[in-house]
C-alpha atoms as a PDB file:
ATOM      1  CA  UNK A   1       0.000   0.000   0.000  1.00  0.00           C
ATOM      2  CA  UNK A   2       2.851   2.682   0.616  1.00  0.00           C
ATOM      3  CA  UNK A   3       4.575   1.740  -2.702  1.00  0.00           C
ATOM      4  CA  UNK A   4       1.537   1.984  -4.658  1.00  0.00           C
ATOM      5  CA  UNK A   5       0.271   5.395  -2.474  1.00  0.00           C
ATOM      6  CA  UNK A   6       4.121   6.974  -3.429  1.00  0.00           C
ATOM      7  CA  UNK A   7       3.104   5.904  -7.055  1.00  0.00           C
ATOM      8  CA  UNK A   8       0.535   7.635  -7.370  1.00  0.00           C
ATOM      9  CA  UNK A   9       1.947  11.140  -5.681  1.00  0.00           C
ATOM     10  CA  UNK A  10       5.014  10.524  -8.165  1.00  0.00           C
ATOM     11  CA  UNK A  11       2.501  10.326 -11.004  1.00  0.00           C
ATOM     12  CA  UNK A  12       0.593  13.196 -10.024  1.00  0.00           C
ATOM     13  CA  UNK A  13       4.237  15.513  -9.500  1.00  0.00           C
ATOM     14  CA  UNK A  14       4.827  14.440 -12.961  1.00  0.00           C
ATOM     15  CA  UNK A  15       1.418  15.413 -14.501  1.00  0.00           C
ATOM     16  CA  UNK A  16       2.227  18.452 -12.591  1.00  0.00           C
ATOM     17  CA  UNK A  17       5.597  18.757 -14.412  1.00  0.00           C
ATOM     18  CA  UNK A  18       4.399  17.640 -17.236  1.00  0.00           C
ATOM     19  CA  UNK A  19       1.478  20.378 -17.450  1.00  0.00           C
ATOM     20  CA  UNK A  20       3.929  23.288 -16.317  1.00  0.00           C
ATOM     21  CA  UNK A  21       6.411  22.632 -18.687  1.00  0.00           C
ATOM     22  CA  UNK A  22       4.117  22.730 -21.601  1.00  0.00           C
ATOM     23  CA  UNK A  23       2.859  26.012 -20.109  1.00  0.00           C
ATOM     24  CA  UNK A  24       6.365  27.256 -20.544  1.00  0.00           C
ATOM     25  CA  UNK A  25       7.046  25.990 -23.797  1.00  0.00           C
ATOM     26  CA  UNK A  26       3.792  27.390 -25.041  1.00  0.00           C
ATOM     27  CA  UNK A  27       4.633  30.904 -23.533  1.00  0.00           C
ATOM     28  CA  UNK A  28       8.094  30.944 -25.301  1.00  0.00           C
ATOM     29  CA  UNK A  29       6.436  30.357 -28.282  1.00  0.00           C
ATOM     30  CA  UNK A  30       4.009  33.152 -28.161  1.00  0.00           C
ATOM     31  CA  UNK A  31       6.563  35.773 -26.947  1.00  0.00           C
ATOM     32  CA  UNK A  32       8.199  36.344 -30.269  1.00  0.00           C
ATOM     33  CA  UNK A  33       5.517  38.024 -31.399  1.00  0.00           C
ATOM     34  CA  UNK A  34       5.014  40.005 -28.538  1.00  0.00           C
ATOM     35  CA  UNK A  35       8.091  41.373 -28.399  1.00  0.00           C
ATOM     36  CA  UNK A  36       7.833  42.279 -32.366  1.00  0.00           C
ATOM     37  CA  UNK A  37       4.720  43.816 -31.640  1.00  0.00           C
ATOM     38  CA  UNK A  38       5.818  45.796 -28.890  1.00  0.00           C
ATOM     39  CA  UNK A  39       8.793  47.222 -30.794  1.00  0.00           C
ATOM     40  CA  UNK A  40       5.957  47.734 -33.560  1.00  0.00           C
ATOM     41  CA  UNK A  41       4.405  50.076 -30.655  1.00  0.00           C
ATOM     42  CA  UNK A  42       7.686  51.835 -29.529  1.00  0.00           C
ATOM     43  CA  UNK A  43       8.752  52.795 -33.097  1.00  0.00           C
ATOM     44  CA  UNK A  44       5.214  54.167 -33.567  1.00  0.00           C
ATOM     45  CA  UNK A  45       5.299  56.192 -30.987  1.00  0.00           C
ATOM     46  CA  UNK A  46       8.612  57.818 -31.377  1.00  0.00           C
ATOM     47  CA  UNK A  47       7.006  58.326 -35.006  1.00  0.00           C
ATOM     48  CA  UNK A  48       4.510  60.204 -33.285  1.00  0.00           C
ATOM     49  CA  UNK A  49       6.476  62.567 -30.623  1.00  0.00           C
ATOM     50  CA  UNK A  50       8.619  63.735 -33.865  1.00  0.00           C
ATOM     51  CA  UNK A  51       5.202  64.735 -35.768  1.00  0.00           C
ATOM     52  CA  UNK A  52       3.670  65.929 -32.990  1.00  0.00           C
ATOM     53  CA  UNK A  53       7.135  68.343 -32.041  1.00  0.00           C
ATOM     54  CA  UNK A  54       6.889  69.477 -35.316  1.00  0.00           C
ATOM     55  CA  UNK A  55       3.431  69.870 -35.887  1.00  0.00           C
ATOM     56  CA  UNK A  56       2.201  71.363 -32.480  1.00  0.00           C
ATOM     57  CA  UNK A  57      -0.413  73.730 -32.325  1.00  0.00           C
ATOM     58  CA  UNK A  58      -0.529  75.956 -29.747  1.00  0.00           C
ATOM     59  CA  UNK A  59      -4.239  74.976 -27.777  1.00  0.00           C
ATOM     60  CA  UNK A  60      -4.525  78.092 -25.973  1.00  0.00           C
ATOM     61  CA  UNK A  61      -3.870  80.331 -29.469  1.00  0.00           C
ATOM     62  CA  UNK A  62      -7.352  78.564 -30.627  1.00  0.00           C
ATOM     63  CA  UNK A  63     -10.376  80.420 -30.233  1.00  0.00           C
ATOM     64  CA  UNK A  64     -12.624  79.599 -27.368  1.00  0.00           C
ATOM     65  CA  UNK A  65     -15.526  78.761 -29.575  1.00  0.00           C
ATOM     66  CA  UNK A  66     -13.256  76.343 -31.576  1.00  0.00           C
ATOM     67  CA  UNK A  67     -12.092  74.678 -28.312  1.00  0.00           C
ATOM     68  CA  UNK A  68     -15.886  74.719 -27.016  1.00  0.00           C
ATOM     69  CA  UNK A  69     -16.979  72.547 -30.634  1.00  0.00           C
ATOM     70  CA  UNK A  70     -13.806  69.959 -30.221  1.00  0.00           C
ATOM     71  CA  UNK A  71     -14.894  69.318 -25.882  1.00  0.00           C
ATOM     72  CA  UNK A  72     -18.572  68.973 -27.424  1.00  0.00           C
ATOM     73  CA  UNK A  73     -18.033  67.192 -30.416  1.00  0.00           C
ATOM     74  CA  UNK A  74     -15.988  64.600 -28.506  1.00  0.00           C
ATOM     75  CA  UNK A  75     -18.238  64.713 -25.436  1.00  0.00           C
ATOM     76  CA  UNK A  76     -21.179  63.961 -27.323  1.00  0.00           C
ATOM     77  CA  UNK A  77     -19.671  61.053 -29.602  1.00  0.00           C
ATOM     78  CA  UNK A  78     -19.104  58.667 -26.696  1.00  0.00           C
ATOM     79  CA  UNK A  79     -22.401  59.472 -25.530  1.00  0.00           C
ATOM     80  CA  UNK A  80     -24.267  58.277 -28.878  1.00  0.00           C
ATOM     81  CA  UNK A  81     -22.165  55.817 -30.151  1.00  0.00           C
ATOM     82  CA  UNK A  82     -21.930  53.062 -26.842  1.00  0.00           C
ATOM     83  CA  UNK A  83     -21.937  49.265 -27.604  1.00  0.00           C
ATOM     84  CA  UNK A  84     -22.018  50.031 -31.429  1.00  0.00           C
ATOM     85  CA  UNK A  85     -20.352  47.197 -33.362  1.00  0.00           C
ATOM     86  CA  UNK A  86     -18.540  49.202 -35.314  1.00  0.00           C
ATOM     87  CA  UNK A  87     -15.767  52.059 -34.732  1.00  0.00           C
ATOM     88  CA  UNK A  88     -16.651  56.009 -35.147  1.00  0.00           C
ATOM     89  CA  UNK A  89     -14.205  58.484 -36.072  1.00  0.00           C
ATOM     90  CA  UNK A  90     -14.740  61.232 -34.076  1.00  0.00           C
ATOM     91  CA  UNK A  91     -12.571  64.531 -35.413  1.00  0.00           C
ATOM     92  CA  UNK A  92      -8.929  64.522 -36.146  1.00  0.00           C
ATOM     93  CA  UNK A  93      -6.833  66.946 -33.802  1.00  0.00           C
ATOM     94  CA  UNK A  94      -3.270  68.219 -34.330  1.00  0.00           C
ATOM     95  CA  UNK A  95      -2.838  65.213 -36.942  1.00  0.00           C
ATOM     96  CA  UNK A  96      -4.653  62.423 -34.460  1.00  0.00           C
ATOM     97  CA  UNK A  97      -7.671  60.959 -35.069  1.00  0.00           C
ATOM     98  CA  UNK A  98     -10.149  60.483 -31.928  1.00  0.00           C
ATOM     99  CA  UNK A  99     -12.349  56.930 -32.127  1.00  0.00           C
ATOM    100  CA  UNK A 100     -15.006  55.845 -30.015  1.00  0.00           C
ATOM    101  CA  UNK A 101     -13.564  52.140 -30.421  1.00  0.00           C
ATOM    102  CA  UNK A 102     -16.217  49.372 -31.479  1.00  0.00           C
ATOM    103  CA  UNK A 103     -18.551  47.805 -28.592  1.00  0.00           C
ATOM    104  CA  UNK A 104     -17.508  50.761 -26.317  1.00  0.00           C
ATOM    105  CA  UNK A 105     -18.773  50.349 -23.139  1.00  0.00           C
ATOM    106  CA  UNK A 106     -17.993  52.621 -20.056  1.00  0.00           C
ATOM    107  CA  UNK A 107     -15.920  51.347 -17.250  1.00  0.00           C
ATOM    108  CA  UNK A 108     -16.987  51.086 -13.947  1.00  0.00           C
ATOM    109  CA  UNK A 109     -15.062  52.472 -11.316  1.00  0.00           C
ATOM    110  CA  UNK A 110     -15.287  51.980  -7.890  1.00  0.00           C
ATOM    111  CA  UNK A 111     -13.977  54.022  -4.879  1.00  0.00           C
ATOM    112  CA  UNK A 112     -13.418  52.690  -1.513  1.00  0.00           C
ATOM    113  CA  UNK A 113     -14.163  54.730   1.753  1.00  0.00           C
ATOM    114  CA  UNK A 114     -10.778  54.777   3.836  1.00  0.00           C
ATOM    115  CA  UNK A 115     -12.956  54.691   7.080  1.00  0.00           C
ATOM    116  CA  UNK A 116     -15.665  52.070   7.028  1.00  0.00           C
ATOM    117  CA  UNK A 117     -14.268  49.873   3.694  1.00  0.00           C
ATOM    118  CA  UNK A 118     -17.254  50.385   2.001  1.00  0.00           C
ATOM    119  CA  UNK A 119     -17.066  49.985  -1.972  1.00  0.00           C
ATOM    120  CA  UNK A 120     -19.130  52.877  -3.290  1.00  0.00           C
ATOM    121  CA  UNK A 121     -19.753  52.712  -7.373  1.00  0.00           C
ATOM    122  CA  UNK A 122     -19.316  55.910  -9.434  1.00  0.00           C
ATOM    123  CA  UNK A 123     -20.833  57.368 -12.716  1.00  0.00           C
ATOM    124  CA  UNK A 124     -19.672  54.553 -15.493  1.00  0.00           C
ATOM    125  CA  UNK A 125     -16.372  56.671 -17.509  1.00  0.00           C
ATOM    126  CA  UNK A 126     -16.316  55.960 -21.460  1.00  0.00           C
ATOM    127  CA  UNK A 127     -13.324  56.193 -23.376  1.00  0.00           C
ATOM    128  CA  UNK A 128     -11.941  57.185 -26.817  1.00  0.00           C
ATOM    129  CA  UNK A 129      -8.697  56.268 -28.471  1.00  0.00           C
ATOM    130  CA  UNK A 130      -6.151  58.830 -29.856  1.00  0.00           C
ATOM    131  CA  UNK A 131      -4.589  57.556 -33.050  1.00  0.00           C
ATOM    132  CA  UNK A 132      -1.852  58.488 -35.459  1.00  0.00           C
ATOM    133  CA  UNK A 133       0.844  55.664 -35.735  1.00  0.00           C
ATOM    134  CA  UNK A 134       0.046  54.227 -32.556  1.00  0.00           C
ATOM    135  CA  UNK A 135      -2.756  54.098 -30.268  1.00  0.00           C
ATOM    136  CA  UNK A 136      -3.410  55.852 -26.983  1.00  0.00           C
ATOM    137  CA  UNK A 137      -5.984  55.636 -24.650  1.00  0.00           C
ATOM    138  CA  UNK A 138      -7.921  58.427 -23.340  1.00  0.00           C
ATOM    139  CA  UNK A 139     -11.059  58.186 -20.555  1.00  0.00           C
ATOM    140  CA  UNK A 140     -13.449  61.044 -20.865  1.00  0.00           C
ATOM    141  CA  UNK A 141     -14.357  61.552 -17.095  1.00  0.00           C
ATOM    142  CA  UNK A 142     -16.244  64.884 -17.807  1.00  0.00           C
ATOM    143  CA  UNK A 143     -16.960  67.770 -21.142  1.00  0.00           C
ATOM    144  CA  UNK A 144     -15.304  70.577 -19.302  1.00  0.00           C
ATOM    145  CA  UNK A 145     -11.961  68.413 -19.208  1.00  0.00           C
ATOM    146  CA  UNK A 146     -11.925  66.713 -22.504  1.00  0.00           C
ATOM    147  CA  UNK A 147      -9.195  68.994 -24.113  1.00  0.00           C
ATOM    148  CA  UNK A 148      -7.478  69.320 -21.116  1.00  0.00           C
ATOM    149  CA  UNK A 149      -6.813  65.931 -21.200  1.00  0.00           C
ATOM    150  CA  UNK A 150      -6.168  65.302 -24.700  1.00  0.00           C
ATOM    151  CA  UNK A 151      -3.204  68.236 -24.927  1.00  0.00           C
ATOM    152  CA  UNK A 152      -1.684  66.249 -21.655  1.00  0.00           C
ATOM    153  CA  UNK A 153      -2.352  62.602 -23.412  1.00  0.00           C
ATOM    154  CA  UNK A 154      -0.271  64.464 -26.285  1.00  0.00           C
ATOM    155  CA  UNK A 155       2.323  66.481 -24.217  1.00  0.00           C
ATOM    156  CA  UNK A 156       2.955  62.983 -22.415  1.00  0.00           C
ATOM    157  CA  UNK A 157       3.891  60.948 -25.488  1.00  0.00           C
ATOM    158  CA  UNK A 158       7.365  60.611 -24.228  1.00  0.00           C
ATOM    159  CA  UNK A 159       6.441  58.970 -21.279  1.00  0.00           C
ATOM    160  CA  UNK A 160       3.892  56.670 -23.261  1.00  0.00           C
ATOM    161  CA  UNK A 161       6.974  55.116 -25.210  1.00  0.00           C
ATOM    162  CA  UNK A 162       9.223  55.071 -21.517  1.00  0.00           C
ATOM    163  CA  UNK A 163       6.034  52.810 -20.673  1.00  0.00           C
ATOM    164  CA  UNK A 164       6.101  50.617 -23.427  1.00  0.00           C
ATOM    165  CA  UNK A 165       9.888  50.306 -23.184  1.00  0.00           C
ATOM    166  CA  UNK A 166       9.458  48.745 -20.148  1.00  0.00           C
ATOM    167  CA  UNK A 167       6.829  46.295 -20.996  1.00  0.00           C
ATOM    168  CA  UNK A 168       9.308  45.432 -23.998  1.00  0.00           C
ATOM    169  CA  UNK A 169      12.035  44.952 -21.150  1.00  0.00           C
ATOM    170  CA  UNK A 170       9.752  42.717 -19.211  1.00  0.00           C
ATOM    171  CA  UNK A 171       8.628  40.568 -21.953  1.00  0.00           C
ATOM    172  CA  UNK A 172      12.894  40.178 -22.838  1.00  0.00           C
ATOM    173  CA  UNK A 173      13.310  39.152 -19.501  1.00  0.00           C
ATOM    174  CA  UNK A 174      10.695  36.995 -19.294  1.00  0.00           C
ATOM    175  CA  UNK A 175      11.645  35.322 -22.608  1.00  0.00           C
ATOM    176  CA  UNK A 176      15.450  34.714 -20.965  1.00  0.00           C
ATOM    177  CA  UNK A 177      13.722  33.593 -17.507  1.00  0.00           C
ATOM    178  CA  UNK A 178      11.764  30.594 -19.792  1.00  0.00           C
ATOM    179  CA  UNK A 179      14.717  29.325 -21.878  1.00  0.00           C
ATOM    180  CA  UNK A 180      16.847  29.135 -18.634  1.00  0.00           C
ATOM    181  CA  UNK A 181      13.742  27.148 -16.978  1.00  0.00           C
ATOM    182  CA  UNK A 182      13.386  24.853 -19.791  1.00  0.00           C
ATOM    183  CA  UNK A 183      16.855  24.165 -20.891  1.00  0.00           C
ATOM    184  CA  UNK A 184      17.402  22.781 -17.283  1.00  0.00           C
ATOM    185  CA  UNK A 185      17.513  18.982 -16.783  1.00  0.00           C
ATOM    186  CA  UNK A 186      13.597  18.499 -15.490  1.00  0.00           C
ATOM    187  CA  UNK A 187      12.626  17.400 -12.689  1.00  0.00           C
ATOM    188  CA  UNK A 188      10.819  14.164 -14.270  1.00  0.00           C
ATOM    189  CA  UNK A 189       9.660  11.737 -11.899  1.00  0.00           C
ATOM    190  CA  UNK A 190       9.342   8.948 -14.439  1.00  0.00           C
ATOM    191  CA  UNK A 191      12.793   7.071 -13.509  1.00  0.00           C
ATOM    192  CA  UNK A 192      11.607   6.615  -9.977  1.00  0.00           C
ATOM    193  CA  UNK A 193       8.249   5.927 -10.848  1.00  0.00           C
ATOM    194  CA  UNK A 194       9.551   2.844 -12.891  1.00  0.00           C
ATOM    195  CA  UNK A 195      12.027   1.470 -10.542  1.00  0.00           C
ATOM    196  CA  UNK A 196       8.954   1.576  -7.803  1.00  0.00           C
ATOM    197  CA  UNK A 197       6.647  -0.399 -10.226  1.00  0.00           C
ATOM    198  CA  UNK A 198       9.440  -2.866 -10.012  1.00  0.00           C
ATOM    199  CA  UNK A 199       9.148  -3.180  -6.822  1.00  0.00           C
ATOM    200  CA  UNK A 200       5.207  -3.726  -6.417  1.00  0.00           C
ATOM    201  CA  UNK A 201       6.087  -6.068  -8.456  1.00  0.00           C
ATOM    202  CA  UNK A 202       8.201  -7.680  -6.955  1.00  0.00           C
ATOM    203  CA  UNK A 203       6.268  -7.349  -3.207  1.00  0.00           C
ATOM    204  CA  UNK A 204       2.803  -8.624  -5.427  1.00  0.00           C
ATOM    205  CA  UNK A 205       4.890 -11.837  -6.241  1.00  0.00           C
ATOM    206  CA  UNK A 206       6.245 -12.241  -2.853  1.00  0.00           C
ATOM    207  CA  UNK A 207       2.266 -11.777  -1.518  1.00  0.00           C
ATOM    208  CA  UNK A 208       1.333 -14.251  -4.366  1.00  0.00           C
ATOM    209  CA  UNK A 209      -1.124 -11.235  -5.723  1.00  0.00           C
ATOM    210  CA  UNK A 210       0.586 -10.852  -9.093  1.00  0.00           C
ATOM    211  CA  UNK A 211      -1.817 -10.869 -11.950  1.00  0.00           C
END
């Protein structure tokens, strides 16, 4: 009974091992392409600092009625055009398109009271995306702040390629982390599984159970 009991834990570490190693091997495999995509992002968005350097125009030159229409234009696209299957182009801005993405639906957010814990819901936020060469991300939390946030989103685009640097990092390291896992000699369980069948066997004969 305890041969047969440490069987069957050595089989299960080794479907473990088993399992977790194709994990791995299936995770190298896709990370290729991540990382390709990834540098896709980074050389997009340097592409779009340079444009946007030499492009800039100054938002507070703009008349107030033309900064009114782009808030309201922008404000009132999300608003008509949640859960459509299909992508709207909103207005193009200092050479960037602004999309209400397909299927747009608001995010929740939640806040949480520091005194009593409780999780209290707040108004749903929708969201655009600011495109050129790459693709930014944008929430529109309120009308009166839409350009506000927009001239940051583009002011920032320096620290949106810092950010995607560092996802590329973490994917290289985690791409360096898997071949060092897997080109290690496994800890397969399958040699001392063996030898302990032998040895049932061998106790089954000795108990005259052997089939």
């Amino acid at each position: 009974v305890e041969v047969t009991n440490e069987i069957d834990r050595l089989r299960i570490l080794q479907r473990d091992y088993i399992i977790s190693r194709q994990r791995k091997e299936k995770e190298l495999a896709e990370l290729p392409e991540k990382i390709e995509r990834q540098k896709k992002h980074i050389a997009d968005t340097e592409e779009d600092i340079q444009y946007y350097r030499t492009n800039k125009i100054d938002y507070n030159e703009m008349e107030y009625e033309q900064q009114k229409e782009i808030r309201d234009t922008i404000h009132s696209a999300v608003k008509t055009n949640e859960r459509k299957p299909f992508e709207t182009k909103v207005l193009t801005y200092q050479g960037f398109e602004v999309v209400v993405p397909a299927r747009m639906v608001p995010k929740q957010p939640t806040t949480r009271n520091a005194e009593d814990g409780e999780t209290k819901s707040r108004d749903p936020i929708p969201y655009v995306f600011v495109r050129r060469n790459g693709s930014y991300y944008m929430e529109i939390e309120s009308c009166s702040g839409i350009t506000k946030r927009l001239n940051n989103l583009l002011e920032d685009l320096p620290k949106a390629k810092i950010r995607r640097e560092e996802v590329l990092e973490t994917l290289l390291n985690k791409k360096a982390a898997l071949e060092a896992e897997l080109a290690k000699v496994g800890e397969s369980y399958a040699t001392q599984i063996a030898a302990l069948a032998l040895e049932l066997e061998k106790i089954d004969k000795q108990l005259g159970v052997a089939a």
